[in-house]
N, C-alpha and C. Protein backbone atom coordinates (compact mmCIF):
# COMPACT_ATOMS: atom_id res chain seq x y z
N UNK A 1 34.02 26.61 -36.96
CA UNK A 1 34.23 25.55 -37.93
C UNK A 1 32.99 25.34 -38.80
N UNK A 2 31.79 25.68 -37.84
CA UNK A 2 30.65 25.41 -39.24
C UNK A 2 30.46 26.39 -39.88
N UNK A 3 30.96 27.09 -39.35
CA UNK A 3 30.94 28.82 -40.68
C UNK A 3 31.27 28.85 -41.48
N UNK A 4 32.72 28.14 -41.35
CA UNK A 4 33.84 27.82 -42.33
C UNK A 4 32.92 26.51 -43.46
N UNK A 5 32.01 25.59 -43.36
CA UNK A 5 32.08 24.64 -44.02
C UNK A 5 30.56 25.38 -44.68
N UNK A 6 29.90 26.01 -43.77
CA UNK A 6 28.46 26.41 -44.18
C UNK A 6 29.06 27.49 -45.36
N UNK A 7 30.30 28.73 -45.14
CA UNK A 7 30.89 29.29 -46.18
C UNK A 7 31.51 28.67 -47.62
N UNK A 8 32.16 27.32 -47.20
CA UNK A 8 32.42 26.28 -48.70
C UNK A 8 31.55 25.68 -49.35
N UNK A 9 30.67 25.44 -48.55
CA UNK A 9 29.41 24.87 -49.18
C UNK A 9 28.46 25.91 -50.41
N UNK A 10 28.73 26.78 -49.38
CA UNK A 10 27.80 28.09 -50.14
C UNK A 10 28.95 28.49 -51.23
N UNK A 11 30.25 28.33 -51.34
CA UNK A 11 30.78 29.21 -52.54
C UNK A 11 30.38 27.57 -53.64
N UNK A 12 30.58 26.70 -53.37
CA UNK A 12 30.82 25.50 -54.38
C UNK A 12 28.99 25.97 -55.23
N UNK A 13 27.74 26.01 -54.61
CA UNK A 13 26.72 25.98 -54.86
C UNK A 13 26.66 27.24 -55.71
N UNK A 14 27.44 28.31 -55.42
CA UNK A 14 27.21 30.08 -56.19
C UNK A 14 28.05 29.70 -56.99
N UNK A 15 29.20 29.01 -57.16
CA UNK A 15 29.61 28.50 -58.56
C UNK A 15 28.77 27.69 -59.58
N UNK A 16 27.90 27.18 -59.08
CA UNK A 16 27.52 25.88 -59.79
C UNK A 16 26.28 27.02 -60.60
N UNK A 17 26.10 28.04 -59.56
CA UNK A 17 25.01 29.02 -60.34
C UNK A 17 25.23 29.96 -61.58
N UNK A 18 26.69 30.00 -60.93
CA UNK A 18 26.90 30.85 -61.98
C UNK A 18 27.54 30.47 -63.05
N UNK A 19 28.22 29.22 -62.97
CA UNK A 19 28.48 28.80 -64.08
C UNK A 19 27.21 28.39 -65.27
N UNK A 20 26.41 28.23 -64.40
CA UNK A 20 25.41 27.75 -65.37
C UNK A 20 24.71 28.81 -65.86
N UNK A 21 24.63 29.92 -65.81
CA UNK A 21 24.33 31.32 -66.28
C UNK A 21 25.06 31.27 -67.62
N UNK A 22 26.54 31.39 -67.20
CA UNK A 22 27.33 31.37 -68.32
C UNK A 22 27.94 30.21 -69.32
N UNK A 23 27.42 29.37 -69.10
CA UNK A 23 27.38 27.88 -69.55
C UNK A 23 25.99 27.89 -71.42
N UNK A 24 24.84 28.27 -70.40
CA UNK A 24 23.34 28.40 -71.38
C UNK A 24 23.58 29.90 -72.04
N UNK A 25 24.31 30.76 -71.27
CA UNK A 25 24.70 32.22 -72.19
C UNK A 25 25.89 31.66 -73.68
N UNK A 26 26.56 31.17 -73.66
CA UNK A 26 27.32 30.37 -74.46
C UNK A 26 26.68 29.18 -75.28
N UNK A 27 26.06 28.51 -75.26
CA UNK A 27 25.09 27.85 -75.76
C UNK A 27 24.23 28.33 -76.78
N UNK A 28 23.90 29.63 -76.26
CA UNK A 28 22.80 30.19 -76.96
C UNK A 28 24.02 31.57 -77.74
N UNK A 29 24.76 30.95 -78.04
CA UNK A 29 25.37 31.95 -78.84
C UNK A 29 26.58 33.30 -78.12
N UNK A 30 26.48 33.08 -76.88
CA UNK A 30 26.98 34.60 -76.81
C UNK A 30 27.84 34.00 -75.53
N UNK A 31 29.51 34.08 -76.18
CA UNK A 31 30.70 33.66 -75.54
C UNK A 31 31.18 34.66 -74.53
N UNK A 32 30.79 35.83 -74.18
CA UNK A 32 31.11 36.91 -73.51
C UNK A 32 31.50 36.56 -72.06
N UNK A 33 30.64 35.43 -71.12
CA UNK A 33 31.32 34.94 -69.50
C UNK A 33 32.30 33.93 -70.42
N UNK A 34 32.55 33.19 -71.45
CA UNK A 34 33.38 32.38 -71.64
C UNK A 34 34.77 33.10 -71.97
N UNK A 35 34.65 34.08 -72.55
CA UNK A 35 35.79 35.58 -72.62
C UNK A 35 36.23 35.67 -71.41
N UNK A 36 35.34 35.81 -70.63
CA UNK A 36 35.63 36.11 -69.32
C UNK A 36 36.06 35.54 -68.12
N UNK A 37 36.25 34.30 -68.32
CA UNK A 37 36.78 33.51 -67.52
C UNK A 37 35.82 33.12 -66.82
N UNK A 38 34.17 33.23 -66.77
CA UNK A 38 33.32 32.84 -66.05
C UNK A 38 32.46 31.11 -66.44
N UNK A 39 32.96 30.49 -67.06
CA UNK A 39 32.56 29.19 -67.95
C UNK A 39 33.04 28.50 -67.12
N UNK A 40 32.99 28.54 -65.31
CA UNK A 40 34.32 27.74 -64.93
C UNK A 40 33.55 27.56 -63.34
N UNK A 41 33.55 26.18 -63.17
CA UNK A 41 33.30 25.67 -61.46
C UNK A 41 34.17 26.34 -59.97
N UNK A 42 34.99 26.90 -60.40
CA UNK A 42 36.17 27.69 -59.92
C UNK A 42 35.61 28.83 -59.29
N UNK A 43 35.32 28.68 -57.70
CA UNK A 43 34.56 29.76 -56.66
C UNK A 43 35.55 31.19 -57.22
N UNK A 44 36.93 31.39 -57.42
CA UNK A 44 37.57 32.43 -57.46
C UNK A 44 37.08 33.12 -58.43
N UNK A 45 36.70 32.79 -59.50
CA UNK A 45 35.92 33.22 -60.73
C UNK A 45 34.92 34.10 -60.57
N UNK A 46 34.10 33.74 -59.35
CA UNK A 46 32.65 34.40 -59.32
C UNK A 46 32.70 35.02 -57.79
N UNK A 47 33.66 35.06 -57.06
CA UNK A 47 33.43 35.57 -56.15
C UNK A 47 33.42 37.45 -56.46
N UNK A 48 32.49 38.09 -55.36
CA UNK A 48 32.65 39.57 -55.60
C UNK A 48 33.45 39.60 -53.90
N UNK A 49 33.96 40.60 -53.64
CA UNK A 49 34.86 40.85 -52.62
C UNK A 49 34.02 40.97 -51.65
N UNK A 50 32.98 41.94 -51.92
CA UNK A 50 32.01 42.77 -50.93
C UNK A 50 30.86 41.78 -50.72
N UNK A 51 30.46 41.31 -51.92
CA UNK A 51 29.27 40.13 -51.72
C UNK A 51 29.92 38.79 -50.82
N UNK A 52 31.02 38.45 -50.43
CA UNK A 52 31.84 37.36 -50.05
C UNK A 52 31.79 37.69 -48.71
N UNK A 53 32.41 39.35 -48.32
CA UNK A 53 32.24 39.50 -46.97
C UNK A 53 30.80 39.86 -46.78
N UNK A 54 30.34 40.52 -47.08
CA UNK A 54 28.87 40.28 -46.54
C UNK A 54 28.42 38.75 -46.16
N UNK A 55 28.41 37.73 -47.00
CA UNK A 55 28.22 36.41 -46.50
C UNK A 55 28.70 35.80 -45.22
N UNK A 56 29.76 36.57 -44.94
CA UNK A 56 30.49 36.20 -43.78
C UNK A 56 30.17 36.77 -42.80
N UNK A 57 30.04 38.41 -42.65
CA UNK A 57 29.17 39.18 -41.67
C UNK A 57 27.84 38.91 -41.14
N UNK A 58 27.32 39.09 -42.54
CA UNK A 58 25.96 39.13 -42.45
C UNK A 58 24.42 38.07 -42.88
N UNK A 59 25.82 36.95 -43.42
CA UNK A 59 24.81 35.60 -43.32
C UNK A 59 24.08 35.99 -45.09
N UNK A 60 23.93 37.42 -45.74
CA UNK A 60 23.45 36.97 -46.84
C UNK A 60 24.52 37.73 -48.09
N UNK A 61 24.89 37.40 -48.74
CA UNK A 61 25.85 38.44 -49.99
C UNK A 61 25.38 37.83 -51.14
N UNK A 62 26.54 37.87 -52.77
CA UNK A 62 26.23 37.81 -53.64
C UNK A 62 27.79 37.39 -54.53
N UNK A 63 27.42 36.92 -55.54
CA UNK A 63 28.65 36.62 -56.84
C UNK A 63 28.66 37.41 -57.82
N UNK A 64 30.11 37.49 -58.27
CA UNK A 64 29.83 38.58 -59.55
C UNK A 64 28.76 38.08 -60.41
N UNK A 65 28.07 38.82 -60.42
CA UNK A 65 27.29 38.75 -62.47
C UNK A 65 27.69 38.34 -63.34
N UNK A 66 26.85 37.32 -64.22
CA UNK A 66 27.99 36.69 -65.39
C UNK A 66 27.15 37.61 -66.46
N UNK A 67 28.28 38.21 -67.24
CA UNK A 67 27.98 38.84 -68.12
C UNK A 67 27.51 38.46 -69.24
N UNK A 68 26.92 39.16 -69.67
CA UNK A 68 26.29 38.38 -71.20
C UNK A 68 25.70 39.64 -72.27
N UNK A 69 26.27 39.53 -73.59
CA UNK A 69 26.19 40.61 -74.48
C UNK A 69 24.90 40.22 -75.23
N UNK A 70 23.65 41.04 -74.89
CA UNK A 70 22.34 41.09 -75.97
C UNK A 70 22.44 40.77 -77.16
N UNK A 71 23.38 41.36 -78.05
CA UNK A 71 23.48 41.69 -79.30
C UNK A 71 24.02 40.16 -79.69
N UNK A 72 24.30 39.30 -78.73
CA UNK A 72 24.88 38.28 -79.25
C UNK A 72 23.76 37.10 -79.28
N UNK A 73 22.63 37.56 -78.78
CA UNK A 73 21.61 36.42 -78.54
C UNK A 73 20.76 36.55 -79.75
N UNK A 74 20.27 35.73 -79.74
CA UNK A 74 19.04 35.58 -81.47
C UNK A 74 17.86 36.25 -80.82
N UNK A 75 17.10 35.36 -79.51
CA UNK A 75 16.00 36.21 -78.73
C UNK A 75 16.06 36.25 -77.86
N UNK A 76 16.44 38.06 -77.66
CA UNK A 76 16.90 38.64 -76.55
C UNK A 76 16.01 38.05 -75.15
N UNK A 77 14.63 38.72 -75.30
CA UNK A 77 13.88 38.43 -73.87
C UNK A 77 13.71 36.69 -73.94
N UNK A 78 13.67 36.20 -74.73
CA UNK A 78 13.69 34.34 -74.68
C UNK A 78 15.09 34.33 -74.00
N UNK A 79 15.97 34.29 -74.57
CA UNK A 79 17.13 33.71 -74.54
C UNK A 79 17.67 34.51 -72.79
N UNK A 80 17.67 35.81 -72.79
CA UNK A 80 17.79 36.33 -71.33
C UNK A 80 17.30 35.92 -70.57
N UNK A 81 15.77 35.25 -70.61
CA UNK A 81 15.04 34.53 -69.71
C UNK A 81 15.64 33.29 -69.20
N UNK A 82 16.09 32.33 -70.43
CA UNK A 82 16.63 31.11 -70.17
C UNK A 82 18.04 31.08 -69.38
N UNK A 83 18.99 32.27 -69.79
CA UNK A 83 20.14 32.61 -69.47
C UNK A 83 19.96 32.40 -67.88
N UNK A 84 18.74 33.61 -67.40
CA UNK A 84 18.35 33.76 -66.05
C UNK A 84 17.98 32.82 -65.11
N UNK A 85 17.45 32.14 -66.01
CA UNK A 85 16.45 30.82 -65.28
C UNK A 85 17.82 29.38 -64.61
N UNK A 86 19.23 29.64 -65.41
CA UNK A 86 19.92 28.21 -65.47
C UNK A 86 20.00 28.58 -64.36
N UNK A 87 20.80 29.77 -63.46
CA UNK A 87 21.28 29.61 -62.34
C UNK A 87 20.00 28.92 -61.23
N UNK A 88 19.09 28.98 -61.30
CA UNK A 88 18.01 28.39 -59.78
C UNK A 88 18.11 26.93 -60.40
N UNK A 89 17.71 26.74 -61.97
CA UNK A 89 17.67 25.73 -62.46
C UNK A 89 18.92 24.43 -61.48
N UNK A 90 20.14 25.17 -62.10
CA UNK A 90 21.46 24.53 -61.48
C UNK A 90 21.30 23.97 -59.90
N UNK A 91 20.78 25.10 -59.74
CA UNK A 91 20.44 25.00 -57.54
C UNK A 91 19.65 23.73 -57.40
N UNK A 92 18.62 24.08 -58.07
CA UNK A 92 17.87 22.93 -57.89
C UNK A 92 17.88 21.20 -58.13
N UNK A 93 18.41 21.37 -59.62
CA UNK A 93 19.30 19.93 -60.09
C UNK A 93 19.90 19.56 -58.37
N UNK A 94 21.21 20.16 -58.29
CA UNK A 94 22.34 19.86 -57.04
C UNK A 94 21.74 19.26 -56.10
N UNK A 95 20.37 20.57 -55.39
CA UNK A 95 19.37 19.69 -54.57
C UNK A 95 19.29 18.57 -54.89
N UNK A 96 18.34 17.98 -56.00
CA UNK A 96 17.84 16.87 -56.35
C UNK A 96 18.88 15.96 -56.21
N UNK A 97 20.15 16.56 -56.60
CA UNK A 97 21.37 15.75 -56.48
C UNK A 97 21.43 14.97 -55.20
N UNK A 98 22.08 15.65 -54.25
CA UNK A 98 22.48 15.49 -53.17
C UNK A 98 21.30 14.96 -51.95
N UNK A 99 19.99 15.78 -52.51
CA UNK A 99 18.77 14.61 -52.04
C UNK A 99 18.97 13.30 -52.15
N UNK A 100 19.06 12.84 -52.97
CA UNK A 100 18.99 11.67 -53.64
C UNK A 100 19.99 10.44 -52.95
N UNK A 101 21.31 11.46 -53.09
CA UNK A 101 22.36 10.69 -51.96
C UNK A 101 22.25 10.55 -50.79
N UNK A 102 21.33 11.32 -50.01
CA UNK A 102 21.04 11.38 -48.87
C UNK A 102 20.22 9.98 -48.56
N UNK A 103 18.91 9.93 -49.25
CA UNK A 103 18.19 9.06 -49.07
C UNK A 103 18.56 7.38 -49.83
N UNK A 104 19.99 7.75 -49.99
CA UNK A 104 20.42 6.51 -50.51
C UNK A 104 21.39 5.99 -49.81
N UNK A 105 22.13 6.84 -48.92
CA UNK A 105 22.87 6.85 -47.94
C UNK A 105 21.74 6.26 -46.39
N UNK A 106 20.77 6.77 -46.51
CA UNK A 106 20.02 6.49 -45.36
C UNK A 106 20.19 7.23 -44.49
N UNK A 107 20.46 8.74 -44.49
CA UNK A 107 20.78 10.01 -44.28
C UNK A 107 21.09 10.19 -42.91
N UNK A 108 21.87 9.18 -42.41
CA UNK A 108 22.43 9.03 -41.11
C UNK A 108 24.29 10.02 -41.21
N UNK A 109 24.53 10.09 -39.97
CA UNK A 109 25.83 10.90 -39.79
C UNK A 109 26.12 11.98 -40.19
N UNK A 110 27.86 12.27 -40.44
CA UNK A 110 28.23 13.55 -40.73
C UNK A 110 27.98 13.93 -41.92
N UNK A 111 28.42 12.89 -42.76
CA UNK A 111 28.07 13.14 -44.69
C UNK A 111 26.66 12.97 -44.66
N UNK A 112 25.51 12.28 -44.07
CA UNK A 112 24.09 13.24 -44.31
C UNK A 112 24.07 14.56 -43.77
N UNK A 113 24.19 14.45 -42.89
CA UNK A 113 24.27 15.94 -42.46
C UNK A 113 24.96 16.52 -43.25
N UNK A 114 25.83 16.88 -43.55
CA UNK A 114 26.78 17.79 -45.26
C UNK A 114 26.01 17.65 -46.69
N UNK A 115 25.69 16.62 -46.95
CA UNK A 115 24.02 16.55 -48.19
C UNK A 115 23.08 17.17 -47.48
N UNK A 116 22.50 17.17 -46.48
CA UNK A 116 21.04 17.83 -46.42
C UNK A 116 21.52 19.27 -46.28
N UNK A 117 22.34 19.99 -45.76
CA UNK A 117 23.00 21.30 -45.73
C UNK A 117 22.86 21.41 -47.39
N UNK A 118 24.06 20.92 -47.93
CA UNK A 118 23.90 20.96 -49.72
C UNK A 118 22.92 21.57 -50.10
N UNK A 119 21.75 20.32 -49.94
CA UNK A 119 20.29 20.62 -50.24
C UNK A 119 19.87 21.47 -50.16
N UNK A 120 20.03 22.10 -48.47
CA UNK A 120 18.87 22.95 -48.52
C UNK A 120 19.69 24.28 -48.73
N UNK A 121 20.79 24.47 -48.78
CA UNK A 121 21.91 25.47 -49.16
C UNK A 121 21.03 25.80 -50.80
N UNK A 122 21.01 25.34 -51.64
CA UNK A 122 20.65 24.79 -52.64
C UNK A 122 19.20 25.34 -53.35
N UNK A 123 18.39 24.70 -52.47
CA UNK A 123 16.69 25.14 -52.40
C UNK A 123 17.00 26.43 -52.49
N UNK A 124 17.31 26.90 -50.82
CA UNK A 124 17.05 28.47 -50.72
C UNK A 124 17.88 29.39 -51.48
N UNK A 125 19.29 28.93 -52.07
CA UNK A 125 19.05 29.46 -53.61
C UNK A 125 18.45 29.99 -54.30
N UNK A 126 18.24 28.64 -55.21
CA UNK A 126 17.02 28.65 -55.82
C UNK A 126 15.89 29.66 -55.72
N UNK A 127 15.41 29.11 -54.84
CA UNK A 127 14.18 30.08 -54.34
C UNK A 127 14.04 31.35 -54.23
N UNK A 128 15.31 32.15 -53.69
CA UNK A 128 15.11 33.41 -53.37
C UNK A 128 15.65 34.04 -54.63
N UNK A 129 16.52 33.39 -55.76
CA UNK A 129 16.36 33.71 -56.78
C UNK A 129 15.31 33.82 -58.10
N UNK A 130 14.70 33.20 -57.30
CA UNK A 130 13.84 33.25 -58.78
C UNK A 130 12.64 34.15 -57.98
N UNK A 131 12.88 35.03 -56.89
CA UNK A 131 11.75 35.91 -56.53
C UNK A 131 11.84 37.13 -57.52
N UNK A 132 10.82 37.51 -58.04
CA UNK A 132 10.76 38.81 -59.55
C UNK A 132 10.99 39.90 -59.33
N UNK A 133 12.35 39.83 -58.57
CA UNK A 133 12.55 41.44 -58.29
C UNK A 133 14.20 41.63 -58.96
N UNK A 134 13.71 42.95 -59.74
CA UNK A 134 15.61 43.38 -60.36
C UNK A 134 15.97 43.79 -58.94
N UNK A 135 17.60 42.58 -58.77
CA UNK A 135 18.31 42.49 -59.72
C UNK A 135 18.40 40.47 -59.25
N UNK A 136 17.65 40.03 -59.12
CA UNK A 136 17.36 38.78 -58.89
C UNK A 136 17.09 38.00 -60.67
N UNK A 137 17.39 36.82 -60.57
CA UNK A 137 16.46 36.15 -61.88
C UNK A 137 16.16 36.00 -61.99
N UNK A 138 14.75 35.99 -61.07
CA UNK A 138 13.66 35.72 -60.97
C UNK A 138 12.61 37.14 -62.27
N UNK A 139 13.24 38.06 -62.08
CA UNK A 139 12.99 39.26 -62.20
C UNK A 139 12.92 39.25 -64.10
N UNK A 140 14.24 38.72 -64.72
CA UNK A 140 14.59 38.37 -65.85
C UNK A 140 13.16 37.05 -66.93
N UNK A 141 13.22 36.13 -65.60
CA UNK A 141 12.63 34.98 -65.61
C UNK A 141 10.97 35.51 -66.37
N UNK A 142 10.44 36.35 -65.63
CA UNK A 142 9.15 37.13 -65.54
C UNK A 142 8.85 37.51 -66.96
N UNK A 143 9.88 38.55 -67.41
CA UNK A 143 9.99 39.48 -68.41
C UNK A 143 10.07 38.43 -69.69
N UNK A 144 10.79 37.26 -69.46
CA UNK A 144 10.74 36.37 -70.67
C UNK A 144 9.24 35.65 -70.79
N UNK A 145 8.56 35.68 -69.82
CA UNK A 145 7.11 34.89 -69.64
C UNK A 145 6.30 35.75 -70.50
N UNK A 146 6.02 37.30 -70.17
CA UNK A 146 5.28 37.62 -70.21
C UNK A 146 5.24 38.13 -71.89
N UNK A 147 3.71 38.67 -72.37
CA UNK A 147 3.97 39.32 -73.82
C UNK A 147 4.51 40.36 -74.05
N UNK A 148 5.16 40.66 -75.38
CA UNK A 148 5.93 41.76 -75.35
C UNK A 148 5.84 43.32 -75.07
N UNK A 149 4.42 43.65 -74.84
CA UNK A 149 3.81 44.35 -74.54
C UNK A 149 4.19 44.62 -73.24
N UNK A 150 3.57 43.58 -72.32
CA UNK A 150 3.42 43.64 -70.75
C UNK A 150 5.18 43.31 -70.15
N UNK A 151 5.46 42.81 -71.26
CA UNK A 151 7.38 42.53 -70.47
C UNK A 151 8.13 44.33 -70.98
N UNK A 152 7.83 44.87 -71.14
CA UNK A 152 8.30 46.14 -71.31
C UNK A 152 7.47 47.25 -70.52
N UNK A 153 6.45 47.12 -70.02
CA UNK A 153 5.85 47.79 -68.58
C UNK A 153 6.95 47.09 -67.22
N UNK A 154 6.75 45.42 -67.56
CA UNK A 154 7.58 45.41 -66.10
C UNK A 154 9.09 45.45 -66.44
N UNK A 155 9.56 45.62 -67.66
CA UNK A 155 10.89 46.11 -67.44
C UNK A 155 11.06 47.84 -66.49
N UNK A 156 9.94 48.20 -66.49
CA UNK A 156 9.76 49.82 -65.94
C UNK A 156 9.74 49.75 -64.44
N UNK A 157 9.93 49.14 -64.03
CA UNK A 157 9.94 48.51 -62.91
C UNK A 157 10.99 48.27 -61.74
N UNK A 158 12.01 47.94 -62.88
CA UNK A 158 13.06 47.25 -62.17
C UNK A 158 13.94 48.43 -61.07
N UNK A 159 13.93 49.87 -61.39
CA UNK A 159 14.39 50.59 -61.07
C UNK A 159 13.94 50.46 -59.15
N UNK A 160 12.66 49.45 -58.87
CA UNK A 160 11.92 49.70 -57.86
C UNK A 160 12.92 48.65 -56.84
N UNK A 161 13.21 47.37 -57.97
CA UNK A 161 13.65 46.33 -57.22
C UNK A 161 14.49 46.12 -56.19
N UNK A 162 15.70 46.66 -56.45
CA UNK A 162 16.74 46.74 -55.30
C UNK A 162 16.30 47.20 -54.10
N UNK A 163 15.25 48.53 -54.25
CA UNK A 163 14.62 49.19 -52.68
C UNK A 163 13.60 48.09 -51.90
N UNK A 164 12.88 47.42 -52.73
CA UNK A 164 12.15 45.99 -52.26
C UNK A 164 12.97 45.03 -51.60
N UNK A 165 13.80 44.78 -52.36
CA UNK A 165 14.83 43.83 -51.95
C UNK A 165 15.37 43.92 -50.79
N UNK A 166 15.99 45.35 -50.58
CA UNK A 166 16.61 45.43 -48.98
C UNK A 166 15.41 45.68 -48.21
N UNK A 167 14.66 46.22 -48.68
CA UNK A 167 13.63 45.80 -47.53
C UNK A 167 12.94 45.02 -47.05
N UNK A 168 12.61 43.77 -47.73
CA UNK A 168 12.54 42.27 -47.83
C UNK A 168 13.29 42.04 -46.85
N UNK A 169 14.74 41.77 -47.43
CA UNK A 169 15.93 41.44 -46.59
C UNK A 169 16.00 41.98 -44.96
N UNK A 170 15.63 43.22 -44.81
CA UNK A 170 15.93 44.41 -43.45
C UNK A 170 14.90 43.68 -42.71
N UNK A 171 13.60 43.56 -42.76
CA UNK A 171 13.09 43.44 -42.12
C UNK A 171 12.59 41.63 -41.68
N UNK A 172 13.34 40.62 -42.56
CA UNK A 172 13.07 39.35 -42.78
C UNK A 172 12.13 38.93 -43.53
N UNK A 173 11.25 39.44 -44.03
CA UNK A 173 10.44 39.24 -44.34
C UNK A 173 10.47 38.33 -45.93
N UNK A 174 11.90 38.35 -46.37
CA UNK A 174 12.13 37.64 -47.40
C UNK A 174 12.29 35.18 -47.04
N UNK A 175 12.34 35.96 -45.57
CA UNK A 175 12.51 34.79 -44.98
C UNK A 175 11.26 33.83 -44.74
N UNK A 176 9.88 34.66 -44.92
CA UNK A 176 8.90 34.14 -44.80
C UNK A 176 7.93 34.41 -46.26
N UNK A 177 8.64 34.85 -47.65
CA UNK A 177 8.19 34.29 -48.81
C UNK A 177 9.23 33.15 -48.74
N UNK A 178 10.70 32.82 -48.71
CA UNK A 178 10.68 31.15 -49.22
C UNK A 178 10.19 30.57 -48.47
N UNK A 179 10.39 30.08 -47.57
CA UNK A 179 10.42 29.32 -46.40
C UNK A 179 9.02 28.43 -47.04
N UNK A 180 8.08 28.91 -47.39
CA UNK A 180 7.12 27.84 -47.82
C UNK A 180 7.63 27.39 -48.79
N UNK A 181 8.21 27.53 -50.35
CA UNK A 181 8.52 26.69 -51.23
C UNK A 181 9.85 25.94 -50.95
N UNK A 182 10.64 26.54 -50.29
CA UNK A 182 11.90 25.74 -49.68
C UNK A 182 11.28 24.42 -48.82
N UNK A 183 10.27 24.76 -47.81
CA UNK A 183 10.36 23.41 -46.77
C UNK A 183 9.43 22.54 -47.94
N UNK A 184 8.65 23.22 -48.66
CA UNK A 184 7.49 22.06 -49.76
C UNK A 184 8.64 21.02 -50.28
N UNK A 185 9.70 21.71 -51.23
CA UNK A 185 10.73 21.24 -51.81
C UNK A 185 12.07 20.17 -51.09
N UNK A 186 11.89 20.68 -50.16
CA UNK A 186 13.00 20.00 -49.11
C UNK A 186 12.44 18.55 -48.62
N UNK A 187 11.00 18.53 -48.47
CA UNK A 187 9.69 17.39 -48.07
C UNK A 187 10.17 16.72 -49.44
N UNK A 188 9.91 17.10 -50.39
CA UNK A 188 9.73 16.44 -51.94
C UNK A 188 10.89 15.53 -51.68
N UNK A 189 11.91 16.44 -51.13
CA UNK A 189 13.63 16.05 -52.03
C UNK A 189 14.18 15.56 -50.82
N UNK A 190 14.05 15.87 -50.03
CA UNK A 190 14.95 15.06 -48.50
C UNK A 190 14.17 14.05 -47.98
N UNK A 191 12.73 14.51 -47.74
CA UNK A 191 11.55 13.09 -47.21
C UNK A 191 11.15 13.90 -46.16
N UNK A 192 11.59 15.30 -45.61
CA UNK A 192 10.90 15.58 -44.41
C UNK A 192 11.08 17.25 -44.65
């Protein structure tokens, strides 16, 4: 039963991410997830089959990609950056959200307990998204920071990311880069 609620929790939060990908991709000009049926709070929208069961197996998976056409943006590495950035952005808001209710609730019982899950469902989001590795957005996030010079070396890069990534992942070790900005953030936003 908590698999089942720790699994709804987690699709409502990968919606809220990805809508907001394709929410600021539309905004900034380029309707392509709104074509697509991805403009939408609706878990069925963004679920990937394989990323869904993995979540279920293996505790970590993924949502489809919201698509988004370059040619439709004014500035590409600006605007891709921002595109990249809504989804942790989104995570984090929700946190703050559901923080907030918590400590207004007086974060006693079952519904605190279901907000602080939220939360930290939420954080670690966040967090492990915005680590700078393709195919993360964190990775995107980077490339919009940097000058145009140096964001086209680490676009050379990305080819590396995915092999980092599972190995991050394989060995846990991805578990001990958040874990410090998640519990900092969770202190900020829950009180402990």
């Amino acid at each position: 039963m908590s698999l089942l609620l720790f699994f709804g929790l987690l699709l409502v939060s990968l919606s809220f991410h990805e809508a907001a990908h394709a929410f600021v991709a539309n905004l900034l000009g380029d309707p392509t997830a709104r074509y697509s049926g991805r403009l939408t709070l609706n878990p069925l929208a963004h679920l990937d089959p394989i990323g869904s069961l993995m979540i279920l197996l293996a505790g970590f998976g993924w949502a489809k990609p919201v698509p988004f056409n370059p040619l439709n943006l004014r500035n590409l590495k600006r605007d891709a950056a921002l595109i990249s950035f809504a989804g942790p952005a989104a995570n984090l808001a929700l946190a703050a959200i559901f923080g907030s209710f918590y400590r207004w609730l007086g974060g006693g019982g079952a519904l605190g307990g279901v907000l602080t899950l939220l939360a930290i469902i939420n954080l670690n989001l966040a967090v492990f998204n915005l680590i700078p590795l393709h195919p993360l957005d964190g990775f995107k996030v980077v490339t919009g920071l940097l000058p145009r010079r140096l964001a086209v070396d680490w676009e050379q890069t990305q080819g590396w990311g995915i092999y980092i990534l599972i190995l991050l992942l394989v060995t846990g070790a991805f578990v001990v880069i958040i874990s410090g900005p998640v519990s900092w953030l969770s202190h900020l936003i829950l009180g402990f």
